[in-house]
Protein backbone atom coordinates (compact mmCIF):
# COMPACT_ATOMS: atom_id res chain seq x y z
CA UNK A 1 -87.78 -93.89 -1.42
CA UNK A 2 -86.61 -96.18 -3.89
CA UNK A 3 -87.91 -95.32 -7.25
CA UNK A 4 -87.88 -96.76 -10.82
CA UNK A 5 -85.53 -95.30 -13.53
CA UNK A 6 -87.29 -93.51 -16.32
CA UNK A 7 -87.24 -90.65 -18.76
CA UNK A 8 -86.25 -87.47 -17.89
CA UNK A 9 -88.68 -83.99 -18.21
CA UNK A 10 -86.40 -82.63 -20.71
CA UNK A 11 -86.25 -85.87 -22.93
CA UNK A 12 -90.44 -86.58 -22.61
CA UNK A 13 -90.47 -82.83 -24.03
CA UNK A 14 -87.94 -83.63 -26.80
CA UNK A 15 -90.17 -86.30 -28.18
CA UNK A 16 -93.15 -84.35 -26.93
CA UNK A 17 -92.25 -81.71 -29.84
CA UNK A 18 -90.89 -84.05 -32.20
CA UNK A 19 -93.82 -86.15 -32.08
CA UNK A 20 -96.07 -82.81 -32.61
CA UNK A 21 -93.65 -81.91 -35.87
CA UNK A 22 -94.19 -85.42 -37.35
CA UNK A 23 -98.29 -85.34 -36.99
CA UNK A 24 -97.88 -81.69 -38.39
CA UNK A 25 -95.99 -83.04 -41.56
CA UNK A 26 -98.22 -86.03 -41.63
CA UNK A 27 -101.37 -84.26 -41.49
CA UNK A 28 -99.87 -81.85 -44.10
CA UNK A 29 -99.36 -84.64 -46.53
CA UNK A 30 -102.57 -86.27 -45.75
CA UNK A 31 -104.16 -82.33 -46.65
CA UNK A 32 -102.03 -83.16 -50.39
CA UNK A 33 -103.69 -86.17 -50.50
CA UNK A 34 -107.10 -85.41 -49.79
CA UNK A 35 -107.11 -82.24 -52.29
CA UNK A 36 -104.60 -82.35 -54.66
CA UNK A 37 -103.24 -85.95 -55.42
CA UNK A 38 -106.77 -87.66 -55.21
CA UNK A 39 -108.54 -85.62 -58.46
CA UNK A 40 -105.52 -86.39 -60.62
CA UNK A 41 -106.35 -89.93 -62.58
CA UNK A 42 -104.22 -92.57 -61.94
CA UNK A 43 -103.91 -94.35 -65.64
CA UNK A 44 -101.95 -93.27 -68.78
CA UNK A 45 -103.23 -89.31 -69.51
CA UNK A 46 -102.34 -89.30 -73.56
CA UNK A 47 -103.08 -86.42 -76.09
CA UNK A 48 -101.86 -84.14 -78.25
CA UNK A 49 -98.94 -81.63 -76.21
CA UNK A 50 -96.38 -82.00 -73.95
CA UNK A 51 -96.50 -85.15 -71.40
CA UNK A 52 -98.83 -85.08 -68.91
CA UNK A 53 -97.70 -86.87 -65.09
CA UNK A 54 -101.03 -89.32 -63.93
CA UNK A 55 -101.27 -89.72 -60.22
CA UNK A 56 -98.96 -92.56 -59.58
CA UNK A 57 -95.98 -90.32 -61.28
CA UNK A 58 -96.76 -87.55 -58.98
CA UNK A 59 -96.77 -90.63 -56.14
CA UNK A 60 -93.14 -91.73 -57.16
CA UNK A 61 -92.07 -88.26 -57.76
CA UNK A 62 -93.22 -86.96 -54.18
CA UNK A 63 -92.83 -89.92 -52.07
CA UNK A 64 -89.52 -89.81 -51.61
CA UNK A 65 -89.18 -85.71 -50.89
CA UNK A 66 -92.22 -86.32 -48.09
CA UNK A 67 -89.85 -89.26 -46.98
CA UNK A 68 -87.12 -86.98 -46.74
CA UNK A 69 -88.83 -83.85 -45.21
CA UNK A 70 -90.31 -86.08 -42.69
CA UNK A 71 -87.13 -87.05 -41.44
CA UNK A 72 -85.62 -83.65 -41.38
CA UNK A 73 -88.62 -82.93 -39.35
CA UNK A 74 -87.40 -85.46 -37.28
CA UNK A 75 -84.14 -84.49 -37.06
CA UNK A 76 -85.19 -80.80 -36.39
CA UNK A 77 -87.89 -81.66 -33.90
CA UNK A 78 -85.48 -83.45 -31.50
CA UNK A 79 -82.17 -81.28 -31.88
CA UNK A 80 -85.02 -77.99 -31.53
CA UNK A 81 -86.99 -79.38 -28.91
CA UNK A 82 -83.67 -80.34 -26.57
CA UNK A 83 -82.38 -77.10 -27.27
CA UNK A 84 -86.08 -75.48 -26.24
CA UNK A 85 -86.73 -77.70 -23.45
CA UNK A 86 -83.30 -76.82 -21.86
CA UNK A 87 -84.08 -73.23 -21.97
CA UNK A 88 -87.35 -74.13 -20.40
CA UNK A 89 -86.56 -76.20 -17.54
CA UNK A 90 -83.05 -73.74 -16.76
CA UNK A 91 -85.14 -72.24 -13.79
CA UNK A 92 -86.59 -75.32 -12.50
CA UNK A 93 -82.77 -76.40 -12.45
CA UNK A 94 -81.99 -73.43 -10.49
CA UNK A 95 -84.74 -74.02 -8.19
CA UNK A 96 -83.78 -77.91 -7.39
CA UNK A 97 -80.10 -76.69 -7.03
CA UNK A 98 -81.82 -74.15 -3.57
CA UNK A 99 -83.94 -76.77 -2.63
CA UNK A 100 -80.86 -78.94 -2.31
CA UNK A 101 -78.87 -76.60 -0.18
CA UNK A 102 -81.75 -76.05 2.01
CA UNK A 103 -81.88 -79.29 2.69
CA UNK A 104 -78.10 -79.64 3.44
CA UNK A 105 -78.91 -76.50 6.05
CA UNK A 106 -78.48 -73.48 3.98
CA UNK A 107 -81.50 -71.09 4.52
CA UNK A 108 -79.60 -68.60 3.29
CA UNK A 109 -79.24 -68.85 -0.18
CA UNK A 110 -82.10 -67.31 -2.26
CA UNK A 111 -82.95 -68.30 -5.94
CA UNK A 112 -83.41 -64.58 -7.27
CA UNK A 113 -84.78 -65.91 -10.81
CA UNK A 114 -84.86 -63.21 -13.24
CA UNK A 115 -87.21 -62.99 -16.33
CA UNK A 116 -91.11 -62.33 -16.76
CA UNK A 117 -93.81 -62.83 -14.04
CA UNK A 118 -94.53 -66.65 -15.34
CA UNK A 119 -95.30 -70.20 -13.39
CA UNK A 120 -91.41 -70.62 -12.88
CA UNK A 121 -91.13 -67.16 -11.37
CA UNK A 122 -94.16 -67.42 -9.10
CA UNK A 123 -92.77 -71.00 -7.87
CA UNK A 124 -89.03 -69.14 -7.30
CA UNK A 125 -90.45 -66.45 -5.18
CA UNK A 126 -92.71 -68.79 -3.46
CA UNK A 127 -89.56 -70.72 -2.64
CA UNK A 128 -87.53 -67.42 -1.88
CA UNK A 129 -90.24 -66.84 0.39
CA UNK A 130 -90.47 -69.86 2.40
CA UNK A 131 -86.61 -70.02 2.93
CA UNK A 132 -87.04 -66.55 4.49
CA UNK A 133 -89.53 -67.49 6.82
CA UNK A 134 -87.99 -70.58 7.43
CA UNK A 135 -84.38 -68.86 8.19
CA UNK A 136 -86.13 -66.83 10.39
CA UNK A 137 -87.80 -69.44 12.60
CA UNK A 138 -84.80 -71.61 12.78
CA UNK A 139 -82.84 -68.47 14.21
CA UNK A 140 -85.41 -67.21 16.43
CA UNK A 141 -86.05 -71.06 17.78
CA UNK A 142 -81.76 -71.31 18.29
CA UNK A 143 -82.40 -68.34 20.52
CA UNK A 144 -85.45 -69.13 22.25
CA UNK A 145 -84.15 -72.72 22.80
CA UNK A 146 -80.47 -70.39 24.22
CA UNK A 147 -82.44 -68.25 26.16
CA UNK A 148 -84.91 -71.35 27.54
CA UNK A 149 -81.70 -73.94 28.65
CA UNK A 150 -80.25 -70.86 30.12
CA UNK A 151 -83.64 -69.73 32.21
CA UNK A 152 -83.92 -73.71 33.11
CA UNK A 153 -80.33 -73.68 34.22
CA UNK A 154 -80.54 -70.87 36.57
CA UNK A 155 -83.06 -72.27 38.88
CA UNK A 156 -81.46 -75.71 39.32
CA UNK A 157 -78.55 -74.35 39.98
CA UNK A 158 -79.80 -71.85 42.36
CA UNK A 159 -81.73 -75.61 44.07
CA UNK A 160 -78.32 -76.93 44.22
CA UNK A 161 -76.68 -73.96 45.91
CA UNK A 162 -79.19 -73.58 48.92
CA UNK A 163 -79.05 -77.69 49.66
CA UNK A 164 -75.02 -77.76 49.22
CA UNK A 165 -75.27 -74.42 51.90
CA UNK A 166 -77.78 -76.39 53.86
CA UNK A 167 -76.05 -79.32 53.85
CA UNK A 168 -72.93 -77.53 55.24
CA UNK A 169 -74.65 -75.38 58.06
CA UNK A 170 -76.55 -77.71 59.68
CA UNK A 171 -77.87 -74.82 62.08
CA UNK A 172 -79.60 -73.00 59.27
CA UNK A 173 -82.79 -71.92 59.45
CA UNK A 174 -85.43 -74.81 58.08
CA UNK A 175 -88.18 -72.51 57.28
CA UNK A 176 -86.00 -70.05 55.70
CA UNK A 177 -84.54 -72.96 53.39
CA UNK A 178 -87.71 -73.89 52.70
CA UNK A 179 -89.58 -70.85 51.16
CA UNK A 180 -86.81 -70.25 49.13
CA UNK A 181 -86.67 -73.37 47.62
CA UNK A 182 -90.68 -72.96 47.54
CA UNK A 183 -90.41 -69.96 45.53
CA UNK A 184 -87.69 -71.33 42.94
CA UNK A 185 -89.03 -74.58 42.34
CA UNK A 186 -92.61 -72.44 41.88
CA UNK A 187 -90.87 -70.57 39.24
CA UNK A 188 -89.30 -73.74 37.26
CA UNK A 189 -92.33 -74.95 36.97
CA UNK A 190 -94.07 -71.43 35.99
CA UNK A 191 -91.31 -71.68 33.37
CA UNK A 192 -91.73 -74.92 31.72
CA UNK A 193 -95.65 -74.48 31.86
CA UNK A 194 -94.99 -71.08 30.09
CA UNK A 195 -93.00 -73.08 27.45
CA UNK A 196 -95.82 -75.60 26.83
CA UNK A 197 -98.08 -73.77 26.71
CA UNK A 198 -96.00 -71.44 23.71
CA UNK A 199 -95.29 -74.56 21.93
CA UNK A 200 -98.70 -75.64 21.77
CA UNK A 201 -99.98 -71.69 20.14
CA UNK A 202 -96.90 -72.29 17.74
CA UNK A 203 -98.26 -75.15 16.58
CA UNK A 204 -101.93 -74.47 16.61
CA UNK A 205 -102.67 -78.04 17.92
CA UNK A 206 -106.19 -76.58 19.17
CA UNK A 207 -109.61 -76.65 18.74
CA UNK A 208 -111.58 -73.82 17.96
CA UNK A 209 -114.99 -72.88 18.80
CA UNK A 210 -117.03 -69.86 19.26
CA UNK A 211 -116.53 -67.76 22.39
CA UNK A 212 -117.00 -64.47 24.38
CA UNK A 213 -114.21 -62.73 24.88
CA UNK A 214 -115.84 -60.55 27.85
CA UNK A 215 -116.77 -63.63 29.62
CA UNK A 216 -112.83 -64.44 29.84
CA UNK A 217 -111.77 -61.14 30.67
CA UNK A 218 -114.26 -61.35 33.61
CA UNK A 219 -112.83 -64.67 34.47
CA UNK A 220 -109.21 -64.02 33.98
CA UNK A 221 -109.73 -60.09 36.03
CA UNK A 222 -111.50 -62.50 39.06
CA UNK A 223 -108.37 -64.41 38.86
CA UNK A 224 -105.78 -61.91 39.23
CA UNK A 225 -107.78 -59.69 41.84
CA UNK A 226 -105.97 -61.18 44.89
CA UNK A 227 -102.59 -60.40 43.27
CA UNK A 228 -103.81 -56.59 42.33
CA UNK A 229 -105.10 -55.66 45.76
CA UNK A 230 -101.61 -57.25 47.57
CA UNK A 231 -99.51 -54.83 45.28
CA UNK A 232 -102.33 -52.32 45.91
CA UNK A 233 -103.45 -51.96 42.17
CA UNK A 234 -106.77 -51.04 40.94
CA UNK A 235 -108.01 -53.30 38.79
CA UNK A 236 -111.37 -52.18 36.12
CA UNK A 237 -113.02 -54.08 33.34
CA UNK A 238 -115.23 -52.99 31.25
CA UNK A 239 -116.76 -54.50 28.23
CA UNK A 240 -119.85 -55.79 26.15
CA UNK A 241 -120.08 -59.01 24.34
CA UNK A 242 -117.84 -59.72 22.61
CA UNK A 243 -117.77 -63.23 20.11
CA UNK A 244 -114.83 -64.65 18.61
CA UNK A 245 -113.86 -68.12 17.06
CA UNK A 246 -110.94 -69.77 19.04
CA UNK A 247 -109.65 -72.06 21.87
CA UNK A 248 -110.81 -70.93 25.69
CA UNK A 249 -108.38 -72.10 27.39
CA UNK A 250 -105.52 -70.17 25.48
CA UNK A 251 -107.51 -67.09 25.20
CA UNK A 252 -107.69 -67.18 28.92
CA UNK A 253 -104.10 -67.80 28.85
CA UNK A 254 -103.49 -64.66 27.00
CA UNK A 255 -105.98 -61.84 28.68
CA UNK A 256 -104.28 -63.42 31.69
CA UNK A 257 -100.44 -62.73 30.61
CA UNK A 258 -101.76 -58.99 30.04
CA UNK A 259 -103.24 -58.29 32.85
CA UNK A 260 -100.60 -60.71 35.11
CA UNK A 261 -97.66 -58.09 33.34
CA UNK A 262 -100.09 -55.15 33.52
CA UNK A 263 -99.97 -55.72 37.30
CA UNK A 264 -96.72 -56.63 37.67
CA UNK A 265 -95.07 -54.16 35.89
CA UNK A 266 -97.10 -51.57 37.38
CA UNK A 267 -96.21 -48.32 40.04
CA UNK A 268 -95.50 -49.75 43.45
CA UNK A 269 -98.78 -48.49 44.58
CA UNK A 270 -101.67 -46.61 44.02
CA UNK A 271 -101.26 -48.09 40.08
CA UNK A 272 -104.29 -48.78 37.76
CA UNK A 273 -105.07 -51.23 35.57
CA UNK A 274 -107.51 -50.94 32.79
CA UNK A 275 -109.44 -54.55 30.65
CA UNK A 276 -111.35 -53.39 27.59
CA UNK A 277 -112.81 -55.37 25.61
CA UNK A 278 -115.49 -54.49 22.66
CA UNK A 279 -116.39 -54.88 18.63
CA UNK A 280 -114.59 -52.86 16.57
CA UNK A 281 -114.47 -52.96 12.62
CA UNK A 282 -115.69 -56.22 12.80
CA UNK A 283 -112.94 -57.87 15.02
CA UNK A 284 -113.09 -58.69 18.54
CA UNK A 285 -111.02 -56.18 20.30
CA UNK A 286 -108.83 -56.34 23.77
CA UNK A 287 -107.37 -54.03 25.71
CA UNK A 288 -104.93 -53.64 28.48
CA UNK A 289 -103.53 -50.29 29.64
CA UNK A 290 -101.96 -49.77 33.41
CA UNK A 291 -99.72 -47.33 34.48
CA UNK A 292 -96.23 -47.15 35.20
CA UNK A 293 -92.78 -46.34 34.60
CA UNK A 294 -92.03 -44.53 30.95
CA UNK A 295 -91.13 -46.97 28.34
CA UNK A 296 -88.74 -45.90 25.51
CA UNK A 297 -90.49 -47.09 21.78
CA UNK A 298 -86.91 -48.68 21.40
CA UNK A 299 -87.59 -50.86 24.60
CA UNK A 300 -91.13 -51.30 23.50
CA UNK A 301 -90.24 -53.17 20.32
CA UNK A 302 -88.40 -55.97 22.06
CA UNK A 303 -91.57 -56.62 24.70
CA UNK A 304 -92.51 -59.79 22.87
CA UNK A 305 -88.62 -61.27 22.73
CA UNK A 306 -88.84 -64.34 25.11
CA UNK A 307 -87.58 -63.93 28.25
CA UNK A 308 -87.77 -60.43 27.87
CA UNK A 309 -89.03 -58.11 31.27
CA UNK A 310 -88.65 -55.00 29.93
CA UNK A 311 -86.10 -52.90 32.11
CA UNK A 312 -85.91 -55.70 34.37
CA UNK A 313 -84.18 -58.95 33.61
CA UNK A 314 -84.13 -60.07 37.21
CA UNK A 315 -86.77 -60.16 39.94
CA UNK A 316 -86.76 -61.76 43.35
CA UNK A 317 -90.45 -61.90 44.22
CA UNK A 318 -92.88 -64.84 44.02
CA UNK A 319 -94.73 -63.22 40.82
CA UNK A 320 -91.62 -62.01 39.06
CA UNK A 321 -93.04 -63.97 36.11
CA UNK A 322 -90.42 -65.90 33.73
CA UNK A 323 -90.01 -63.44 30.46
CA UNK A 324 -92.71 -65.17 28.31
CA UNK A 325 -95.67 -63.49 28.86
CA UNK A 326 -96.31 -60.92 26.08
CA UNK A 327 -94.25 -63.91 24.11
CA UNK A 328 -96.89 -66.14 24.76
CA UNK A 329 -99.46 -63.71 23.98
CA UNK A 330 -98.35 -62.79 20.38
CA UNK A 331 -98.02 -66.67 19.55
CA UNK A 332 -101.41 -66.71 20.62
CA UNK A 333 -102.55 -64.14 18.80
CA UNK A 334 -100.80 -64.43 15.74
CA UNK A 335 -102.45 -68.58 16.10
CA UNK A 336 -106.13 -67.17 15.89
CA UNK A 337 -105.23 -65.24 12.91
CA UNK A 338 -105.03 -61.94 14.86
CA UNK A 339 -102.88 -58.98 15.62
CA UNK A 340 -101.02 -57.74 18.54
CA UNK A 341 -99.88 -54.02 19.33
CA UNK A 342 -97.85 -52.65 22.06
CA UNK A 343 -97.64 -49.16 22.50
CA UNK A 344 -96.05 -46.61 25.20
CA UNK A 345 -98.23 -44.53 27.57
CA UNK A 346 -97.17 -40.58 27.56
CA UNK A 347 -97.53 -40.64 31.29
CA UNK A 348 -96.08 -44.19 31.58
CA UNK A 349 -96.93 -47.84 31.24
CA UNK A 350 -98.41 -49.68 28.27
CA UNK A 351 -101.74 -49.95 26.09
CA UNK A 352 -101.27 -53.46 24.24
CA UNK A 353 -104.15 -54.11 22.07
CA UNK A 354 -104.88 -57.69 20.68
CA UNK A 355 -107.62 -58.22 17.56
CA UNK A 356 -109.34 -61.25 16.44
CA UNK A 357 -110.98 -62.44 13.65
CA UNK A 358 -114.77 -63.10 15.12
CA UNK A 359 -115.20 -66.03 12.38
CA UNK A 360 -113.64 -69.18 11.94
């Protein structure tokens, strides 16, 4: 934006302090004149001694000294107040100079400004802070966007290979072809919902209102029931009322994740899974524990990396999920202002816990 040349910070402070010298020397002189000059009389003072000055010598005498010392003040107040303004404004320098490079792409750089805990500090580490969060996003949105073109990729290219195959064996099985491409396409589009619906928690484009989060476990366990019983899980809810402030739809979104990876990620049979939810310490409290295989704390700790599946990176059936799940579920969470833990089961499996503010 095009803007109109004027004065610089520094130079408005320059005359800023000279201007505040000069009313300082001409107040002082005004003090003289008010209590000093004023009782001396102003004609001829005669009688017997040594000359006496009347007020207009004292005038002619300090006029031009006031002149003088005026102008010094002057003088001073500009060459002192560019010198003191400089010093002033060095970190604000400093902090344009970063704010520059991170706009030419360098998150890395970090002001670091020494000195006393003042306004210039506060605003540096404010900035230092910001640059670290940003450089953080920007590299974990280079690798999600990696890992997302990459997940994309694969099932297009697995489309293309069945058609090229079917294409060349025109005696191949129809039905076969079919399912397969059934169950990919399924999970491109389980993908790119998954990364919609991530985008949108990132970005907290959502309503909020008050809701109970027992109602959606109940709705999101009635859901999921027909998937539990075909991998021959046992699925149990329990729970009281239990109010929070947020958006429905994503809440269901996220008690779903758990209990879709609780499930999935579960023994082969004869598993359990286990939906909590209750009022604890004034937040709304969730959670999910199911059993399973044992889970190192090392492996634990990357759970919520997109496209992450824990010890499997591949899967071949129809609810293999795409690797965003717990993902989605801490963008979620951390959206409503809450808190996600994920911790390992001694006899295997997971207990994630998710808390919520229960006010706006």
């Amino acid at each position: 934006m095009t803007r109109e040349p004027g004065l610089s910070v520094r130079l408005k402070l320059t005359l800023s302090y000279a201007a505040f010298l000069m009313v300082a020397g001409g107040v002082l002189l005004a003090i003289v004149w008010v209590f000093l000059l004023r009782y001396v009389p102003n004609g001829p003072i005669t009688g017997p001694g040594p000359f006496v000055p009347n007020r207009g010598d004292l005038i002619r005498a300090f006029a031009p000294a006031a002149v003088w010392a005026l102008l010094f003040l002057l003088a001073f107040g500009l060459l002192g107040g560019w010198f003191l303004s400089g010093r002033m404004l060095a970190p604000l320098r400093r902090i344009t100079e970063a704010t520059r490079l991170a706009a030419g792409g360098s998150l890395s750089h970090r002001i670091e400004l020494e000195g006393a805990d003042d306004e210039f500090r506060e605003l540096a580490d404010s900035f230092d802070a910001m640059l670290a969060r940003l450089e953080a996003h920007v590299g974990e949105q280079r690798r999600f966007a990696a890992n997302a073109s990459h997940e994309l990729r694969t099932p297009l290219a697995i489309t293309r290979t069945l058609l090229d195959v079917a294409r060349n064996d025109p005696d191949r099985d129809v039905d076969e072809l079919i399912e397969r491409l059934r169950i990919v396409n399924a999970r491109a589009i389980g993908l790119t919902e998954a990364l919609l619906v991530l985008s949108r928690a990132d970005q907290r484009s959502f309503r909020r209102e008050p809701v109970d989060l027992s109602l959606i476990a109940e709705e999101a366990a009635e859901a999921l029931l027909p998937l539990a019983e075909a991998r021959g899980t046992t699925l149990r809810t329990q729970g009281t009322v239990t109010p929070a402030h947020g958006s429905p739809a994503l809440l269901l979104q996220l008690v779903s994740n758990l209990l879709h990876n609780a499930i999935v990620h579960n023994l082969p049979h004869g598993g359990t899974v286990d939906l909590v939810t209750t009022v604890d310490a004034g937040a709304a409290e969730i959670v999910v524990e199911n059993t399973g295989e044992k889970l190192s704390p090392q492996l634990v700790s990357t759970l919520t990396q997109p496209f992450q599946r824990g010890s499997e990176r591949v899967r071949t059936d129809d609810h293999a999920g795409v690797g965003l799940g717990l993902a989605i579920v801490r963008s979620i969470s951390d959206a409503h202002g809450g808190t996600l833990g994920i911790d390992p089961r001694p006899d295997g499996g997971l207990r994630v816990t998710v808390r919520l503010p229960q006010h706006a």
